[in-house]
C-alpha atoms as a PDB file:
ATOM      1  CA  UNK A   1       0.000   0.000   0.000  1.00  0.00           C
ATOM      2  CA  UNK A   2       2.873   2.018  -0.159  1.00  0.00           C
ATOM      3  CA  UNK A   3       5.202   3.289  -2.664  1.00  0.00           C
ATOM      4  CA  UNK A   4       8.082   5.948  -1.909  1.00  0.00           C
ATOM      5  CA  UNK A   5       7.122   6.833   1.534  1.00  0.00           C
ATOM      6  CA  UNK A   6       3.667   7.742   0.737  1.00  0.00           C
ATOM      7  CA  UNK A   7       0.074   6.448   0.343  1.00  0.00           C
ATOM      8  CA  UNK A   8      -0.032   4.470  -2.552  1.00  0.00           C
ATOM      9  CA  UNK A   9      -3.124   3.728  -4.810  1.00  0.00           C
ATOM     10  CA  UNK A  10      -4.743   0.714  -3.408  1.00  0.00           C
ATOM     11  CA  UNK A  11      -4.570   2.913   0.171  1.00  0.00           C
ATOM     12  CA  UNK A  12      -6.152   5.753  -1.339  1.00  0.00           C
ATOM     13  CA  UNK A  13      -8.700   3.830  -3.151  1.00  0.00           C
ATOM     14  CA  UNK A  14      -9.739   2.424   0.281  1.00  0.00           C
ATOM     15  CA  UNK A  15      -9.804   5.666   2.270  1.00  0.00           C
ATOM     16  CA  UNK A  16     -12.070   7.017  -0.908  1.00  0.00           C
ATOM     17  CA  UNK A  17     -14.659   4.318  -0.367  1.00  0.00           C
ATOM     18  CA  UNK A  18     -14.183   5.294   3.375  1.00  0.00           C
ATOM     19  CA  UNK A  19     -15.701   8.643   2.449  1.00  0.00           C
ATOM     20  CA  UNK A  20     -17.888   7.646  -0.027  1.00  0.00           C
ATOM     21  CA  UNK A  21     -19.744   5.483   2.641  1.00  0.00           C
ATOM     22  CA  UNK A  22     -19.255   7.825   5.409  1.00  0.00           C
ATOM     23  CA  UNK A  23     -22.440   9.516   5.891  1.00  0.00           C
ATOM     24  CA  UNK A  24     -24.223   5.927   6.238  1.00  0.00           C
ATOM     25  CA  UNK A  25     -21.338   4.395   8.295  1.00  0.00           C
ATOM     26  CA  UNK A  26     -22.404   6.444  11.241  1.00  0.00           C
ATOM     27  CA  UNK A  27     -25.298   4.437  11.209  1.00  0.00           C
ATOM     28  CA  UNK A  28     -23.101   1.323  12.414  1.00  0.00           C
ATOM     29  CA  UNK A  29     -20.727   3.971  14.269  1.00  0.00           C
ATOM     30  CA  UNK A  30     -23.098   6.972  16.074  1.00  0.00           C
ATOM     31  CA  UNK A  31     -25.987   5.296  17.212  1.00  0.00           C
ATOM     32  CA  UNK A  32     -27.514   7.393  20.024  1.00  0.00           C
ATOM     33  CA  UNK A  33     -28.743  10.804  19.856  1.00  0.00           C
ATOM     34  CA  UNK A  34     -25.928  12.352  21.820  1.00  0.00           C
ATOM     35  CA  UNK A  35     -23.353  10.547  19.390  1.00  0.00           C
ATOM     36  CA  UNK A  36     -23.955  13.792  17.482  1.00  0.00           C
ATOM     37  CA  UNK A  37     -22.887  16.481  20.183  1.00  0.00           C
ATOM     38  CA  UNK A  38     -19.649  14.698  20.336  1.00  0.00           C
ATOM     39  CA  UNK A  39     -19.097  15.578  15.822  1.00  0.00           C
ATOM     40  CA  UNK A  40     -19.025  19.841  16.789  1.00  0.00           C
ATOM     41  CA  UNK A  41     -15.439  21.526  15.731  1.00  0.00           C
ATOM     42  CA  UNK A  42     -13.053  21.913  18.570  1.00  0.00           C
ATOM     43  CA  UNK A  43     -13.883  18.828  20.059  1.00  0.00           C
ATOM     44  CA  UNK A  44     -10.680  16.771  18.276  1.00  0.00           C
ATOM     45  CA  UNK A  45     -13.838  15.070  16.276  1.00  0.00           C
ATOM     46  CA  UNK A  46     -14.600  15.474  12.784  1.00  0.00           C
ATOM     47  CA  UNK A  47     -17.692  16.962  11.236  1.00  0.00           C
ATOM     48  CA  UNK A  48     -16.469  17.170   7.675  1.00  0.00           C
ATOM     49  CA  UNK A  49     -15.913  14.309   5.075  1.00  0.00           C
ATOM     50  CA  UNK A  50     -11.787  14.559   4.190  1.00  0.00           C
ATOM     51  CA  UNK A  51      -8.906  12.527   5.028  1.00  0.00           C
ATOM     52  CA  UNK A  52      -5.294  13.376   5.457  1.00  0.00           C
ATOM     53  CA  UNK A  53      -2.096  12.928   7.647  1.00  0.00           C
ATOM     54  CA  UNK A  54      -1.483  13.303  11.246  1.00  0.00           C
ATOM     55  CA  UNK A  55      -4.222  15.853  11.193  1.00  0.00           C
ATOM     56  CA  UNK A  56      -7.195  15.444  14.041  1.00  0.00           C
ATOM     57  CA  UNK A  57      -9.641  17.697  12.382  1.00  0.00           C
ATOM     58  CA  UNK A  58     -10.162  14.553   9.441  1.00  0.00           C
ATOM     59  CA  UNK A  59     -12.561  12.097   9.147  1.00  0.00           C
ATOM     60  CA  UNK A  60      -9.908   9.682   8.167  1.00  0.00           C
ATOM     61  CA  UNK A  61      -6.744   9.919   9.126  1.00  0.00           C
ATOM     62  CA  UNK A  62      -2.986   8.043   8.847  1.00  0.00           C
ATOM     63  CA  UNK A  63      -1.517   8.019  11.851  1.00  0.00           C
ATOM     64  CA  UNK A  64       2.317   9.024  12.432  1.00  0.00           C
ATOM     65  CA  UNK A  65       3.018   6.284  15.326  1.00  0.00           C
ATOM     66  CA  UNK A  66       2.401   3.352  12.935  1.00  0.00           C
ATOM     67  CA  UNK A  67       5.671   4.218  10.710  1.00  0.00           C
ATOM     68  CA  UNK A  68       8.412   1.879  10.469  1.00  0.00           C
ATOM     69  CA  UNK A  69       6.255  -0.619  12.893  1.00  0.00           C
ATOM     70  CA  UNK A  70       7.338  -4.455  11.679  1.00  0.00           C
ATOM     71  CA  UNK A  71       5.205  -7.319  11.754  1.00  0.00           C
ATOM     72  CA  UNK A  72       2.020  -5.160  12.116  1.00  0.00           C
ATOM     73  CA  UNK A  73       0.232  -8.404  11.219  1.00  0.00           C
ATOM     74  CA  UNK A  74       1.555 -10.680  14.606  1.00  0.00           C
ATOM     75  CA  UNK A  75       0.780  -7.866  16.574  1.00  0.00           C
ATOM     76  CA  UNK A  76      -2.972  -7.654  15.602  1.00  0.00           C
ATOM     77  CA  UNK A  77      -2.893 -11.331  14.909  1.00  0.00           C
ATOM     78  CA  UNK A  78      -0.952 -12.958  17.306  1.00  0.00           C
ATOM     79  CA  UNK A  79      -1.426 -16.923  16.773  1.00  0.00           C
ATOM     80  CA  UNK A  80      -0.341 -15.723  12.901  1.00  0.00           C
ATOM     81  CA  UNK A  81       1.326 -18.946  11.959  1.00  0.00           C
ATOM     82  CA  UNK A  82       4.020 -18.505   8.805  1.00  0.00           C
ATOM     83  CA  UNK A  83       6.303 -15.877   7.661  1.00  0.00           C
ATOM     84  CA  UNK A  84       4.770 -12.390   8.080  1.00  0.00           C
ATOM     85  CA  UNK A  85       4.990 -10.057   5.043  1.00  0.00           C
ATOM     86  CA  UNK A  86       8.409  -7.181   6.008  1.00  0.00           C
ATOM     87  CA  UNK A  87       6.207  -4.384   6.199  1.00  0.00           C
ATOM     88  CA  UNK A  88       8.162  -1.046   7.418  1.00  0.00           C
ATOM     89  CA  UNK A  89       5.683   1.919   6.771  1.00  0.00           C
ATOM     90  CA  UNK A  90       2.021   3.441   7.239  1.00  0.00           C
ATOM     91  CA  UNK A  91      -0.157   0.187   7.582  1.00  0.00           C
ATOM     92  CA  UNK A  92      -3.000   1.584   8.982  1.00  0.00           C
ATOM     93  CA  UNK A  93      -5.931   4.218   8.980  1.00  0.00           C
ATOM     94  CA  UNK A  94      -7.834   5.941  11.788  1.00  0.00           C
ATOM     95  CA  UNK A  95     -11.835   6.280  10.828  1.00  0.00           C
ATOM     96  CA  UNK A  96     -12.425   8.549  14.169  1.00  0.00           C
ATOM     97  CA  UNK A  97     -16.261   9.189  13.329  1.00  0.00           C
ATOM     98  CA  UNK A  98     -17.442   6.258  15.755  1.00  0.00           C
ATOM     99  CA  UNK A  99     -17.468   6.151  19.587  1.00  0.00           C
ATOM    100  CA  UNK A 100     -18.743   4.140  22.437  1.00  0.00           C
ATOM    101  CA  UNK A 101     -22.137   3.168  20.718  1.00  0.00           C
ATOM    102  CA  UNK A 102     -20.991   1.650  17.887  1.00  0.00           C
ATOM    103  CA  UNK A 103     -22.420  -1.637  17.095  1.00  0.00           C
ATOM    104  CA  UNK A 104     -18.113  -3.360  16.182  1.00  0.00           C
ATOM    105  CA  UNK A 105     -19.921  -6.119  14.966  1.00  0.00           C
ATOM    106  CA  UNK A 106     -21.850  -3.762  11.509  1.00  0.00           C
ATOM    107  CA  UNK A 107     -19.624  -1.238  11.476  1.00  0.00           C
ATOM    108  CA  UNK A 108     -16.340  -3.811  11.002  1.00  0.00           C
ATOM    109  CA  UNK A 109     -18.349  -4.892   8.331  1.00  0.00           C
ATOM    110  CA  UNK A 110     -19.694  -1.712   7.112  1.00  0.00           C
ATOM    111  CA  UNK A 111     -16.214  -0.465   6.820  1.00  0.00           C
ATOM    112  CA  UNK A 112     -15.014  -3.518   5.001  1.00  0.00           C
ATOM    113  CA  UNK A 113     -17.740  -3.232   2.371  1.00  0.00           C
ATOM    114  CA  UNK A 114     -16.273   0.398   2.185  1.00  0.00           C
ATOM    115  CA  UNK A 115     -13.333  -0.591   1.426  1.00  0.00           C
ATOM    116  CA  UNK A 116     -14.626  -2.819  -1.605  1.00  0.00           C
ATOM    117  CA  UNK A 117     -16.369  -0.176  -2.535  1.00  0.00           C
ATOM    118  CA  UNK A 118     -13.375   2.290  -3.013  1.00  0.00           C
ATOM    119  CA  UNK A 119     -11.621  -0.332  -4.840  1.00  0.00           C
ATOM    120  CA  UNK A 120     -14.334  -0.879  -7.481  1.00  0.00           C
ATOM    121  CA  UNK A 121     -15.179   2.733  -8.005  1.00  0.00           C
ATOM    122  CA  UNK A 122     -13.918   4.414 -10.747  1.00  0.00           C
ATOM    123  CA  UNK A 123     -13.044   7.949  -9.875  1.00  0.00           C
ATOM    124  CA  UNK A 124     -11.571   6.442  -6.226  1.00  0.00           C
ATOM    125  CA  UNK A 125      -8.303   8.576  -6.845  1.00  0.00           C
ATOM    126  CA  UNK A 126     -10.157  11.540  -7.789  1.00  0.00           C
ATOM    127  CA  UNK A 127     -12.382  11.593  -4.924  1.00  0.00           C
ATOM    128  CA  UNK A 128      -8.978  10.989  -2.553  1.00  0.00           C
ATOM    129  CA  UNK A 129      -6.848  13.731  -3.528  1.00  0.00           C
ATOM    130  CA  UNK A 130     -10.294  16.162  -3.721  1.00  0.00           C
ATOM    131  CA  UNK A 131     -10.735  15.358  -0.191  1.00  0.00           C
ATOM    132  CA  UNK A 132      -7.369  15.451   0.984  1.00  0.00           C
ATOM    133  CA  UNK A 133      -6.388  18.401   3.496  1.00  0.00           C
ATOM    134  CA  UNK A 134      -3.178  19.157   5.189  1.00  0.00           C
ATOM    135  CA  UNK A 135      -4.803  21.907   7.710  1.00  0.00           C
ATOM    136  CA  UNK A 136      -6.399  22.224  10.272  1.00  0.00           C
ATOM    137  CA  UNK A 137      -9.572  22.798   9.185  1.00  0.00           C
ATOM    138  CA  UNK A 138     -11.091  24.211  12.276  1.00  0.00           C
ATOM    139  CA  UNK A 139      -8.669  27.005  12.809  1.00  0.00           C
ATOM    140  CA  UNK A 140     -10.408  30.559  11.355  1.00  0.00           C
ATOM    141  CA  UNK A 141      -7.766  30.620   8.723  1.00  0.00           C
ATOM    142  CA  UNK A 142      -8.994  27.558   6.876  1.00  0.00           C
ATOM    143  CA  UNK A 143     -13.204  27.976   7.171  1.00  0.00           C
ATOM    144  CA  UNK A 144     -13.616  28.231   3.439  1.00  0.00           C
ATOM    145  CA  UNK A 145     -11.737  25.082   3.417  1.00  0.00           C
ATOM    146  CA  UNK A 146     -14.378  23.502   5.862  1.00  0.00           C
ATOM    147  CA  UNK A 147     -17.186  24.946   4.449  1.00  0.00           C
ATOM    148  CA  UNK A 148     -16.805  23.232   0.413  1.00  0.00           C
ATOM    149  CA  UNK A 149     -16.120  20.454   2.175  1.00  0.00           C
ATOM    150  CA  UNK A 150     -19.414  17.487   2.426  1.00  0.00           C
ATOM    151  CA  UNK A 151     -20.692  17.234   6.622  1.00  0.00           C
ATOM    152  CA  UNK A 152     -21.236  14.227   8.556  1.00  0.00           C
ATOM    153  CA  UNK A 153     -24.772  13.830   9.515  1.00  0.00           C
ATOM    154  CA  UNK A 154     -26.183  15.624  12.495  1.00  0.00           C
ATOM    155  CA  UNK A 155     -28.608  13.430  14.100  1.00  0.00           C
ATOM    156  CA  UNK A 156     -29.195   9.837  14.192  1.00  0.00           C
ATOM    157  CA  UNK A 157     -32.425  10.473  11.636  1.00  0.00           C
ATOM    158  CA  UNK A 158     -29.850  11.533   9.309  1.00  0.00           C
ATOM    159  CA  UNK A 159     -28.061   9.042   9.529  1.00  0.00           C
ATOM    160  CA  UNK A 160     -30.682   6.468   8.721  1.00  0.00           C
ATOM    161  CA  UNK A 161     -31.531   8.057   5.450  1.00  0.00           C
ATOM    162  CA  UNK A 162     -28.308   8.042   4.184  1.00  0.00           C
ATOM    163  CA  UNK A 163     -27.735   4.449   5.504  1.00  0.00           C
ATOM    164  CA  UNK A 164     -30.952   3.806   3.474  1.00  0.00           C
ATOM    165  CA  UNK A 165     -29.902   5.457  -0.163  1.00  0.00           C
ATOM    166  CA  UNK A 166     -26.676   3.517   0.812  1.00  0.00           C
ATOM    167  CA  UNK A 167     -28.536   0.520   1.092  1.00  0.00           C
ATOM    168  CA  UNK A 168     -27.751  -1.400  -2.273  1.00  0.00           C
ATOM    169  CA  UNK A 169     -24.149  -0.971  -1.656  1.00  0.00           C
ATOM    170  CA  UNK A 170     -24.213  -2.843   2.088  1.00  0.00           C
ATOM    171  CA  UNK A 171     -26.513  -5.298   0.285  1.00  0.00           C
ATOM    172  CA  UNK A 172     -24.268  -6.267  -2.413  1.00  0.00           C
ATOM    173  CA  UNK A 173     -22.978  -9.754  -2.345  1.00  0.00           C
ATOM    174  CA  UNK A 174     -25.424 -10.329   0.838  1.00  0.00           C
ATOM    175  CA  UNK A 175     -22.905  -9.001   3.548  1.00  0.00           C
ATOM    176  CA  UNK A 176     -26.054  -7.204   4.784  1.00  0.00           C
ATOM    177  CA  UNK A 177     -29.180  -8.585   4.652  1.00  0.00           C
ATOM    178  CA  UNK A 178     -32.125  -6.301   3.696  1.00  0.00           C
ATOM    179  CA  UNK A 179     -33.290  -7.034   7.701  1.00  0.00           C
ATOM    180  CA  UNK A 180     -30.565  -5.825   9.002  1.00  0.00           C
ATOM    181  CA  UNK A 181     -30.760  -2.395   7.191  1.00  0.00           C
ATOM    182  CA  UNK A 182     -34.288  -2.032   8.076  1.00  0.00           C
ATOM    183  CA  UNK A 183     -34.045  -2.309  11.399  1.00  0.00           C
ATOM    184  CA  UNK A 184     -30.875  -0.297  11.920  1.00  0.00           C
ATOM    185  CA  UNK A 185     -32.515   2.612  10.250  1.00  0.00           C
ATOM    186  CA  UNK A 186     -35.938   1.910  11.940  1.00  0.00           C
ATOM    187  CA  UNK A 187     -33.747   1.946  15.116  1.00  0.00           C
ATOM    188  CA  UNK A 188     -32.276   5.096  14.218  1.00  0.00           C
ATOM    189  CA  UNK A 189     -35.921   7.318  13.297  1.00  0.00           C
ATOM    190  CA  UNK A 190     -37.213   6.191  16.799  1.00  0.00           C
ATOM    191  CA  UNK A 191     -35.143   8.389  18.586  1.00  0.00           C
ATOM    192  CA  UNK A 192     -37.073  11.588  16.512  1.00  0.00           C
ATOM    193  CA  UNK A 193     -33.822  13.797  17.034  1.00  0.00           C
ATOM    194  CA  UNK A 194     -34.264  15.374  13.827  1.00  0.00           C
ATOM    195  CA  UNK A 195     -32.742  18.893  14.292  1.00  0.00           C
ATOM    196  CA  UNK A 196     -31.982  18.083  17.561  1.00  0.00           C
ATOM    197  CA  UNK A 197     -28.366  20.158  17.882  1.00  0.00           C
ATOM    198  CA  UNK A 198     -30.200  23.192  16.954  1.00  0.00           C
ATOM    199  CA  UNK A 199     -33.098  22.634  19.199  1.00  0.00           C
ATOM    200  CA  UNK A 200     -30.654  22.185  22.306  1.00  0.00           C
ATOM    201  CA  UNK A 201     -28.184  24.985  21.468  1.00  0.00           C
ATOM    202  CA  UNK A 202     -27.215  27.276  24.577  1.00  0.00           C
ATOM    203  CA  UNK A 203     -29.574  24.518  26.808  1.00  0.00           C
ATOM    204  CA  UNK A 204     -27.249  22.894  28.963  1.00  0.00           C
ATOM    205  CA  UNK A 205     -30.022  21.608  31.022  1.00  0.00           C
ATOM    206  CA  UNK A 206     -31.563  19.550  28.457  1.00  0.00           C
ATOM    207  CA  UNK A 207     -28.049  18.472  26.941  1.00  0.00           C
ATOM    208  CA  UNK A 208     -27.275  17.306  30.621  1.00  0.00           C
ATOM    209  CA  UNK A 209     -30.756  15.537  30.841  1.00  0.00           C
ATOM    210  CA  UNK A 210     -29.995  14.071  27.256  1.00  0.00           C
ATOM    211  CA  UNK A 211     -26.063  12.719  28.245  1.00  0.00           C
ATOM    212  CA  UNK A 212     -27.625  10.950  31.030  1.00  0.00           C
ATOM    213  CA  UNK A 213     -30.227   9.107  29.625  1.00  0.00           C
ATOM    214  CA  UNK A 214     -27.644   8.161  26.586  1.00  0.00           C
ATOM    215  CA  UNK A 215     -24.567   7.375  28.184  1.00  0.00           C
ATOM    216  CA  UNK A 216     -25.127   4.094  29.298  1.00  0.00           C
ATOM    217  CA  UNK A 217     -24.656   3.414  25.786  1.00  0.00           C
ATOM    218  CA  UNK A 218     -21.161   5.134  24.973  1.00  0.00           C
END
């Protein structure tokens, strides 16, 4: 995955379907209402759709303490029998949407799907270097940056429709079965929280009352 100490194309065609899928992945990855008061700049938590390096204001993001780590593989897989690939550089990605409430189970495969999906599309590289940044896109200087930039969803209603238009693409080759969507998404609508970061803006009362009815679940 890489080639002259930098990404090379199969990574970036995986980080593309990453953010192709990333407005329905937070319906494996967010899954309570107050998942969504955690994606607000200045928090160290994304809110925009980009990717890029060492860089905490990214959706997706390589991460400098992986370089020059050997035998990557043993260490995640340590009953690995056979000679490990010699593997010396970036060998991993940080998708740093998700938190507490994530179902692992769906969003594992939600974000394996992804990366299928970034290695069958077409314009993969094109989508990867138009959503690259190398600023912090948070800081005043860099707002117009931000702003032409695609948002995560705000609410776990949001999520659920774009897990929904999504659906054919979880679907494919039956990794997800038609249930499974259904009910996420169902799941999702029943909270009602529709506009719900705007409705509890400046309430701290509410947002308290909200936390602690939610974070059982984070």
């Amino acid at each position: 995955m890489i080639k002259a100490n930098a990404l090379g194309e199969t990574a970036k065609k995986i980080i593309a379907g990453y953010l192709s899928l990333a407005l329905s992945l937070t319906a494996f990855g967010n899954t309570v209402p107050i998942s969504y008061l955690r994606l607000v700049p200045h928090q160290e938590a994304p809110t925009n759709i980009c990717w890029g390096d060492r860089n905490r204001s990214v959706l997706v993001r390589v991460p400098l303490g992986w370089l020059n780590v050997n035998d990557m593989v043993r260490d995640a897989n340590p009953y690995e029998i056979g000679k490990c690939s010699d593997v010396a550089d970036s060998q991993t990605v940080e998708f740093r949407s998700s938190d507490g409430s994530a179902n692992i189970h769906l969003l594992l495969a939600g974000l394996a799907v992804a990366a299928r999906h970034g290695l069958e599309m077409k314009d993969a590289l094109t989508l990867s270097d138009k959503l690259y940044v190398d600023v912090n896109i948070f800081s005043a200087e860099h707002k117009k940056i931000q702003k032409n930039l695609p948002q995560l969803p705000a609410s776990c209603w949001e999520s659920a429709d774009n897990l929904l238009k999504d659906r054919k693409i979880y679907e494919k080759n039956g990794v997800f079965s038609p249930i499974v969507i259904n009910g996420v998404a169902r799941k999702l609508k029943s909270y009602n929280d529709k506009n719900l970061s705007k409705k509890l803006f400046g309430k701290k009362e509410e947002i308290k009352k909200l936390v602690a009815e939610y974070i059982h679940c984070a």
